[in-house]
N, C-alpha and C. Protein backbone atom coordinates (compact mmCIF):
# COMPACT_ATOMS: atom_id res chain seq x y z
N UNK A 1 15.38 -13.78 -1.33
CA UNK A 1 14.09 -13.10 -1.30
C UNK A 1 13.03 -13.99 -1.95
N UNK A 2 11.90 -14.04 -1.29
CA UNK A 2 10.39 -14.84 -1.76
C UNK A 2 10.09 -14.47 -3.04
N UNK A 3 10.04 -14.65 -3.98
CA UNK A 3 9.38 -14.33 -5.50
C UNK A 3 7.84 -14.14 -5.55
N UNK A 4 7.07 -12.73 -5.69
CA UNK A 4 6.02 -12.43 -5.04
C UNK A 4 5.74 -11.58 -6.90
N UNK A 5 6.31 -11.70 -7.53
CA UNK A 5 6.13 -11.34 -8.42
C UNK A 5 4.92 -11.75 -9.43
N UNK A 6 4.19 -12.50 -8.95
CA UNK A 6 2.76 -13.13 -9.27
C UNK A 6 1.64 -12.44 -8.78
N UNK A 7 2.24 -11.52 -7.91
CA UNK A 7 1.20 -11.12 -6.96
C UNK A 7 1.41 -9.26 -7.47
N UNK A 8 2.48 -9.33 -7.66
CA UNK A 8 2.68 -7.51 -8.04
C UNK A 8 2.40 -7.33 -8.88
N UNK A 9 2.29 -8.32 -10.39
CA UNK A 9 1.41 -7.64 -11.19
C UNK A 9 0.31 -7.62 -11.13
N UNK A 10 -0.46 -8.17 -10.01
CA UNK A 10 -2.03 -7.84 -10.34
C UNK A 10 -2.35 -6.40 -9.60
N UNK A 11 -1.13 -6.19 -8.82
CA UNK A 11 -1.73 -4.12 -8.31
C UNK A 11 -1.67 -3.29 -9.50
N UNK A 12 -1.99 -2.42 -8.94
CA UNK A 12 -2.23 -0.94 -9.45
C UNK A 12 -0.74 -0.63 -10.12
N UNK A 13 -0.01 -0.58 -9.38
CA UNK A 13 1.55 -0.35 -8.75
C UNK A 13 2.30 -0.85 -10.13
N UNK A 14 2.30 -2.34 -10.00
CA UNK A 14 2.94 -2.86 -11.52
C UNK A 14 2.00 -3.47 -12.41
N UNK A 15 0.93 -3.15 -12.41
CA UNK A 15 0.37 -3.61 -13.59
C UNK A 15 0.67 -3.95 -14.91
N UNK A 16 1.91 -3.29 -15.63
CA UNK A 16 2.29 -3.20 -16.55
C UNK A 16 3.65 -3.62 -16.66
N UNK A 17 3.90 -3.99 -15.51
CA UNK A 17 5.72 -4.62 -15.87
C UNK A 17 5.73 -5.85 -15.90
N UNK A 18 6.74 -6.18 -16.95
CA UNK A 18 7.44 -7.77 -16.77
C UNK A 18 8.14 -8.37 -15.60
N UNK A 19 8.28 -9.57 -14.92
CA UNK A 19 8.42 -9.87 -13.83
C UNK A 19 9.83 -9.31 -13.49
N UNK A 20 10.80 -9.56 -14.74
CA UNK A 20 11.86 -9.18 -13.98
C UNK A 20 12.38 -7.93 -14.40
N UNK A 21 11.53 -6.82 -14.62
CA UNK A 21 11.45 -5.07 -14.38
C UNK A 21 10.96 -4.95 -13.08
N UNK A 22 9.74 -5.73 -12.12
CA UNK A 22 9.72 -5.63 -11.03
C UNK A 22 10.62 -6.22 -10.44
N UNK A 23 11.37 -7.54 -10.21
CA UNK A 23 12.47 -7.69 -9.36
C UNK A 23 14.03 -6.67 -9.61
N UNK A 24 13.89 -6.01 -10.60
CA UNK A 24 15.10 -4.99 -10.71
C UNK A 24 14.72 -3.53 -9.77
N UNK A 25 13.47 -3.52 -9.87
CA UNK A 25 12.75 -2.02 -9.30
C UNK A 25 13.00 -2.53 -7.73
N UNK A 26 12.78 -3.54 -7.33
CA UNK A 26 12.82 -3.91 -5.98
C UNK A 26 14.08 -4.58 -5.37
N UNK A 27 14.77 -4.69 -6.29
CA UNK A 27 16.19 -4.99 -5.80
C UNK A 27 16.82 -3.55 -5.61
N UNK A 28 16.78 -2.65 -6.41
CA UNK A 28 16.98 -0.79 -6.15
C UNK A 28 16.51 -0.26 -4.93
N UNK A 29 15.60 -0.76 -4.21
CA UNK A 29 14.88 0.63 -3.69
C UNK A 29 14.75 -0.69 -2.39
N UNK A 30 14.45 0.35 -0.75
CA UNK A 30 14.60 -0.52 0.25
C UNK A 30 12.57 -0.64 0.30
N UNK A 31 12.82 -1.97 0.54
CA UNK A 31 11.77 -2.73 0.86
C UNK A 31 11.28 -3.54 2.22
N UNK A 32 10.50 -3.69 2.88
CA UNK A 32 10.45 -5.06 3.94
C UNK A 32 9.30 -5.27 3.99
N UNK A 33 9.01 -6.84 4.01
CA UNK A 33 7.79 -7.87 4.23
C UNK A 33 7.93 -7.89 5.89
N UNK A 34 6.36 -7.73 6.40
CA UNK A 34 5.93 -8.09 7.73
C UNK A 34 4.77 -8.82 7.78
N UNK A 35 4.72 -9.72 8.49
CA UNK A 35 4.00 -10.91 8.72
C UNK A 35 3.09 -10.15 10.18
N UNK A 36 1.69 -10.33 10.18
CA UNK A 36 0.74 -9.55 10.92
C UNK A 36 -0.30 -10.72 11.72
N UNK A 37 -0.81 -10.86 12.30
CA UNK A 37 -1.85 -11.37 13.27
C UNK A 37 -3.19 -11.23 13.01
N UNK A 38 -4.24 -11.37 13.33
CA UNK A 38 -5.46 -10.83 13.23
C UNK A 38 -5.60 -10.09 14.80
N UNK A 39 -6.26 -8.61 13.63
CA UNK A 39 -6.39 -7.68 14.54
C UNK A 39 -4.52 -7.10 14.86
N UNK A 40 -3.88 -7.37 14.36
CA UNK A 40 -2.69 -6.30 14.61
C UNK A 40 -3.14 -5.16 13.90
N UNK A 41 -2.38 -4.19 14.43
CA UNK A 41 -2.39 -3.04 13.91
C UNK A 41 -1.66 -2.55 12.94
N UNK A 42 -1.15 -2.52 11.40
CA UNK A 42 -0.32 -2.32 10.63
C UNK A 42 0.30 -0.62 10.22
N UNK A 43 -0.81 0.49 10.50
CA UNK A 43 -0.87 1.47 10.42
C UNK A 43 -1.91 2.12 11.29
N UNK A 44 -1.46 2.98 12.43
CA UNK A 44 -2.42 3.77 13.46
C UNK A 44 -2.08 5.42 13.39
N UNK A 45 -2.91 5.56 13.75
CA UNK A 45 -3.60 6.75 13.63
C UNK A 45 -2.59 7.74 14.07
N UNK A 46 -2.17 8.48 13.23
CA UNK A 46 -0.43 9.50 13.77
C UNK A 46 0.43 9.03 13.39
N UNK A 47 0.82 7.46 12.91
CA UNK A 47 1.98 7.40 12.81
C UNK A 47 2.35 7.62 11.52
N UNK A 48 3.91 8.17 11.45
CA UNK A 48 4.66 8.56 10.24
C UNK A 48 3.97 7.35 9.36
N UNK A 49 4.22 7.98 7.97
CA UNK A 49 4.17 7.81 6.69
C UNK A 49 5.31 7.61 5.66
N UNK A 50 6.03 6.47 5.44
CA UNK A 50 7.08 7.00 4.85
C UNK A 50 6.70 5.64 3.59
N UNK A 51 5.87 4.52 3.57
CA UNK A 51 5.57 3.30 2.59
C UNK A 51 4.77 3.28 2.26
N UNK A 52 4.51 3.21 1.36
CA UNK A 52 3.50 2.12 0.30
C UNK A 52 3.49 0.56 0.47
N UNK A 53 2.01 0.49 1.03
CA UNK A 53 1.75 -1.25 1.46
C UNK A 53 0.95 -1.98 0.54
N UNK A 54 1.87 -3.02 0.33
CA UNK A 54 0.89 -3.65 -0.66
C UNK A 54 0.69 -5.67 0.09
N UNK A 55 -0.47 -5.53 -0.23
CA UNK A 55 -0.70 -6.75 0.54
C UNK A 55 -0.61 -8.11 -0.35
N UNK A 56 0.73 -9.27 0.40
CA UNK A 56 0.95 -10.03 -0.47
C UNK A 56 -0.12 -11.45 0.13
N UNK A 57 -0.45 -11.18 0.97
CA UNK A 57 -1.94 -12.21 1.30
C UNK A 57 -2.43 -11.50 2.68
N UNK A 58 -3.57 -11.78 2.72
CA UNK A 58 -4.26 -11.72 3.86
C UNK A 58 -5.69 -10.29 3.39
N UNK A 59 -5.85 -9.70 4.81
CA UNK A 59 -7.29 -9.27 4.51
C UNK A 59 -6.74 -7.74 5.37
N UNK A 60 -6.87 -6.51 4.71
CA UNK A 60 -6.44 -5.22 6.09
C UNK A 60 -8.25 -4.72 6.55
N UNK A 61 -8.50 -3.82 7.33
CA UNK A 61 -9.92 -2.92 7.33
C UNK A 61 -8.87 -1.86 7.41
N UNK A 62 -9.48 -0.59 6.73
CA UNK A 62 -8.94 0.69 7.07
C UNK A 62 -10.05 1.16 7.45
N UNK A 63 -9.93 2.11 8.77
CA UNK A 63 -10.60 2.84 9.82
C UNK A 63 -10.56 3.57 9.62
N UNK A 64 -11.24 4.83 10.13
CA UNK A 64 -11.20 6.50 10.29
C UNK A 64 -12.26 6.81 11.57
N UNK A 65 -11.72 7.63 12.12
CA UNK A 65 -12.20 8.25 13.21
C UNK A 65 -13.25 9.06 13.04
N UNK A 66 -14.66 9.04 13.38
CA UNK A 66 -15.53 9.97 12.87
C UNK A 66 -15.08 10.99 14.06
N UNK A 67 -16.69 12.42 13.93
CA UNK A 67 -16.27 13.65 14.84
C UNK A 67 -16.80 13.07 16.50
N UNK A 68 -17.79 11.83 16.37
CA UNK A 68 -18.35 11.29 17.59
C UNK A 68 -17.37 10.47 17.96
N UNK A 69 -15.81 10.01 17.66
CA UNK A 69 -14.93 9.23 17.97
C UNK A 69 -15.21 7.88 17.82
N UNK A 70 -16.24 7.77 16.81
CA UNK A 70 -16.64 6.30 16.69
C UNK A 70 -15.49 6.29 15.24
N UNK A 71 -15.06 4.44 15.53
CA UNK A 71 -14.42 3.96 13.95
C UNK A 71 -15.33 3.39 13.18
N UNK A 72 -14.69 3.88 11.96
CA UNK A 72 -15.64 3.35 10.77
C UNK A 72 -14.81 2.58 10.05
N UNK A 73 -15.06 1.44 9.61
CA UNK A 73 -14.49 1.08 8.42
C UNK A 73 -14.68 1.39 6.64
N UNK A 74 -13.74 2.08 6.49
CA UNK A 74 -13.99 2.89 5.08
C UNK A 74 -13.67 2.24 3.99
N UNK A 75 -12.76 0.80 4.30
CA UNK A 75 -12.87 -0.01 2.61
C UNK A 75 -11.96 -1.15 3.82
N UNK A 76 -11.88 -2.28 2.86
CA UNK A 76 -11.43 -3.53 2.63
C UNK A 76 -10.84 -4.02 2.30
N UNK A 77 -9.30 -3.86 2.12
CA UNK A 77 -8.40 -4.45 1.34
C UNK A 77 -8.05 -6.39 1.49
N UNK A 78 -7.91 -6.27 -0.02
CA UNK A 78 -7.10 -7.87 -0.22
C UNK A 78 -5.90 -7.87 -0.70
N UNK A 79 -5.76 -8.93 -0.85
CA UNK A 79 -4.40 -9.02 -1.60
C UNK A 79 -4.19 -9.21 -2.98
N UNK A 80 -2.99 -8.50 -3.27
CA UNK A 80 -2.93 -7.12 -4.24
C UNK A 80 -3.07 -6.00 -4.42
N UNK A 81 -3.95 -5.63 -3.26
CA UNK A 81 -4.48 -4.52 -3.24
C UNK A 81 -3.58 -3.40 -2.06
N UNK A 82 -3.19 -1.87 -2.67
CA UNK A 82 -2.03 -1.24 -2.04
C UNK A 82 -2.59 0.13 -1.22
N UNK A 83 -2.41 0.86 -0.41
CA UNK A 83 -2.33 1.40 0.58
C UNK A 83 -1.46 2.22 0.84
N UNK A 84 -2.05 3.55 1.34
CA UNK A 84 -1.27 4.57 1.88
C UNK A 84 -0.95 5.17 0.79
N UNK A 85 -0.67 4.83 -0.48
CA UNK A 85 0.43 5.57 -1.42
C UNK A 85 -0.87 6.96 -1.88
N UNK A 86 -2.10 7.54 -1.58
CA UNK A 86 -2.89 8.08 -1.72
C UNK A 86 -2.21 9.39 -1.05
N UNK A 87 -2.00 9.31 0.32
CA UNK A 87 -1.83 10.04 1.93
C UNK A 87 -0.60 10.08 1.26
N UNK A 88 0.50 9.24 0.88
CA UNK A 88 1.46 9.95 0.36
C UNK A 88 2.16 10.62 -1.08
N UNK A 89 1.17 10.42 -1.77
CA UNK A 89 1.33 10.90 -2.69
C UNK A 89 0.38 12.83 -2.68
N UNK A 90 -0.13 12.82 -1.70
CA UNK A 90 -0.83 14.41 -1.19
C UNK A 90 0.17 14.70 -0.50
N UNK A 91 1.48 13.91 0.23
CA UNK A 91 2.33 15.23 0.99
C UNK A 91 1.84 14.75 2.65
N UNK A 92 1.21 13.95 2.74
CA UNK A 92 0.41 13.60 4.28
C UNK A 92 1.37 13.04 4.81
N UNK A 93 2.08 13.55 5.54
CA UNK A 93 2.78 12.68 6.84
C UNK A 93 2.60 12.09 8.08
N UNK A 94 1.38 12.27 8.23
CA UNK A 94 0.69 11.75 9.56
C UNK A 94 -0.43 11.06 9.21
N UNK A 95 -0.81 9.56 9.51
CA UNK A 95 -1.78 8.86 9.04
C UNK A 95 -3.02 9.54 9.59
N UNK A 96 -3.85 9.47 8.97
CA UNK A 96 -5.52 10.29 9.50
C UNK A 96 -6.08 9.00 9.60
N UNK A 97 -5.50 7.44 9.22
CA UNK A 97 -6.61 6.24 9.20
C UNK A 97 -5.69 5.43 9.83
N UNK A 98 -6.71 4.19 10.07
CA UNK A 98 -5.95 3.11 10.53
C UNK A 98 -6.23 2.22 10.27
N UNK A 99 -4.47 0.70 9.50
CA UNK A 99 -5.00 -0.22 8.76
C UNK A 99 -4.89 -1.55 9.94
N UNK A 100 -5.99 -2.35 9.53
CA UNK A 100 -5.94 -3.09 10.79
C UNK A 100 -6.34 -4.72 9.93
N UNK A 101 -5.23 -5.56 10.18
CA UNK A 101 -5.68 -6.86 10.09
C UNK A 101 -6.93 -7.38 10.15
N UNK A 102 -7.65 -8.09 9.70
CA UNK A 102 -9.39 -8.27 9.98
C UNK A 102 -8.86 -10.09 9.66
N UNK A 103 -7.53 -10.74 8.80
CA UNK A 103 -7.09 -12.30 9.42
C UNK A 103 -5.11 -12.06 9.11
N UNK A 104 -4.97 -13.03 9.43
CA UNK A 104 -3.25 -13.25 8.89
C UNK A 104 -3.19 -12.75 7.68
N UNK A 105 -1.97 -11.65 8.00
CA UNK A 105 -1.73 -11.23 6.72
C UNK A 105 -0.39 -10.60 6.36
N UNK A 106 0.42 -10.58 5.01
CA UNK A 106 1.69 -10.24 4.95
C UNK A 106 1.81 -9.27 3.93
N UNK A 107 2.50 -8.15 4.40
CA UNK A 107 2.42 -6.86 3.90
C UNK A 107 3.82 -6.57 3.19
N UNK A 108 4.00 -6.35 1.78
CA UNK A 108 5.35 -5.53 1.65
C UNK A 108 5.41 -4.32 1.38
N UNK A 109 6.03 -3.69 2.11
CA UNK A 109 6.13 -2.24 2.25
C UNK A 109 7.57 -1.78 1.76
N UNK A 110 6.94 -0.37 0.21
CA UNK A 110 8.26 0.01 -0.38
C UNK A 110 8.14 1.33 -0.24
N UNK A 111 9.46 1.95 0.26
CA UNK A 111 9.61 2.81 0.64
C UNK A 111 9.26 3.86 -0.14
N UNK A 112 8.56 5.26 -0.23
CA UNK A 112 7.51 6.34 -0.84
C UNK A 112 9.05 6.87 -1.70
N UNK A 113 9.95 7.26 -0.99
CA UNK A 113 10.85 8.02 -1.63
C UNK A 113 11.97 7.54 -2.42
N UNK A 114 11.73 6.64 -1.75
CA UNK A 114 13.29 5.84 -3.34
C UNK A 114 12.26 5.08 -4.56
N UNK A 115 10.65 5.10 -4.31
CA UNK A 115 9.98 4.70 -5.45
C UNK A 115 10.05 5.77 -6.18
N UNK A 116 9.33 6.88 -6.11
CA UNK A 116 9.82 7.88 -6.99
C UNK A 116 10.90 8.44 -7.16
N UNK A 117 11.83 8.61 -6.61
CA UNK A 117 13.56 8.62 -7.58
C UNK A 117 13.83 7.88 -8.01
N UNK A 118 13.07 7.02 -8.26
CA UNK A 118 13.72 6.06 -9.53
C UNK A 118 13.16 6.77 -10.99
N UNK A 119 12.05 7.84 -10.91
CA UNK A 119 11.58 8.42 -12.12
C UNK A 119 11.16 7.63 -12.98
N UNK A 120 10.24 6.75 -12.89
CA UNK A 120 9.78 5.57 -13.94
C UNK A 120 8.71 5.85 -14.20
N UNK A 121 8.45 6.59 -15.22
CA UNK A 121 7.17 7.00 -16.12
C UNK A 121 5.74 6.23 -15.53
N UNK A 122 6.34 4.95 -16.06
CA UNK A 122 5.20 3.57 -15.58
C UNK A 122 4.72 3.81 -14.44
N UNK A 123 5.46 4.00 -13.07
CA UNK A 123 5.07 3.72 -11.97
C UNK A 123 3.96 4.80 -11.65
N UNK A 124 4.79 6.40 -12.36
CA UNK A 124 4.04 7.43 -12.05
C UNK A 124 2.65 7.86 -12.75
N UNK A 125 2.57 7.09 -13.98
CA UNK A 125 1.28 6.43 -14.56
C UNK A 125 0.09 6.33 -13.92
N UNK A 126 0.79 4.51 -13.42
CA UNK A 126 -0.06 3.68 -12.55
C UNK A 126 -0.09 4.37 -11.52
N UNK A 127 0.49 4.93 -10.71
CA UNK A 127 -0.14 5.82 -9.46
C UNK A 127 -1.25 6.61 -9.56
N UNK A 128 -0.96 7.72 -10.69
CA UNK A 128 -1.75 8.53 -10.65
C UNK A 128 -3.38 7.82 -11.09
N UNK A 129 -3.07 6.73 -11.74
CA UNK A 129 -4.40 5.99 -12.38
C UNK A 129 -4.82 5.30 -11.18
N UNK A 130 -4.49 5.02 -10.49
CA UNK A 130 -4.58 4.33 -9.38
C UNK A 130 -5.32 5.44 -8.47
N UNK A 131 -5.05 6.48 -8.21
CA UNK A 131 -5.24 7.62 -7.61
C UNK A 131 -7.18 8.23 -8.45
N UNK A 132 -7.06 8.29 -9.48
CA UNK A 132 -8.08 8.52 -10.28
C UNK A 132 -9.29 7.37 -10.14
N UNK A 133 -8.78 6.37 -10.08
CA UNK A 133 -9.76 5.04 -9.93
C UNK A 133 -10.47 4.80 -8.30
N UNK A 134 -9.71 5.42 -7.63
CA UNK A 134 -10.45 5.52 -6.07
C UNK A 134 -11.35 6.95 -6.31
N UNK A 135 -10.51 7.64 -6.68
CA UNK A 135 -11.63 8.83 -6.53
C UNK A 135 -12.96 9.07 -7.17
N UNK A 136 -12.80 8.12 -8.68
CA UNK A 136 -14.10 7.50 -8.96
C UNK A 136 -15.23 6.79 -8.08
N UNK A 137 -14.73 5.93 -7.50
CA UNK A 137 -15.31 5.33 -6.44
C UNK A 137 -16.41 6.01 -5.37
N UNK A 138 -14.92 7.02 -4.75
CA UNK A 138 -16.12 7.90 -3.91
C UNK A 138 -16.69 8.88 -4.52
């Protein structure tokens, strides 16, 4: 496995762990890196919800459908920066947005439900702070 652990502490996600508390958390729980295109589609509109994406380079746009069926782009992600765990941390199983490559980019995606059975104070912390810090925003 790629050692990306340079890159996970600067999220939300592990902010606070030592490198190798994140390679133990991610050796536990199922994970997979996907390598994307510009302009692929990484997450569309309906489809299941079951990861948390965190971007280990590249650039996403997340979309939303207004009521005139026009897309909007509603934020900008880089790398470091994580996704979806919002929609699933409300219980949302059906994406309402869509994340879309804007250049090359590589995504690791950890699975929503074996992150929290692992019950790690930390993680559920940083989520919820993570969760609080967007909603500041808007």
């Amino acid at each position: 496995m790629i050692d990306f652990c340079h890159i996970l502490v600067k999220t939300s996600l592990f902010s606070n762990f030592e490198f190798e508390e994140i390679r133990k958390i991610l050796r536990s729980i199922k994970i997979e890196i996907k390598k994307y295109k510009k302009d692929d589609i990484v997450i569309d509109f309906e489809d299941d919800l079951k990861n948390i994406g965190i971007i280990l380079s590249g650039e996403l746009f997340i979309t939303k459908i207004d009521f005139d069926g026009n897309k909007n782009i509603i934020a900008t992600l880089e790398t470091s920066d994580i996704f979806a765990e919002s929609l699933l941390y409300a219980g949302i199983k059906k994406s309402p947005i869509c994340a879309v490559c804007s250049k090359e980019s590589t995504i690791l995606f950890i699975n929503y439900n074996d992150l929290f059975n692992l019950n790690n104070l930390n993680i559920s912390n940083n989520i919820i702070n993570d969760l609080a810090n967007k909603n500041i925003i808007l």
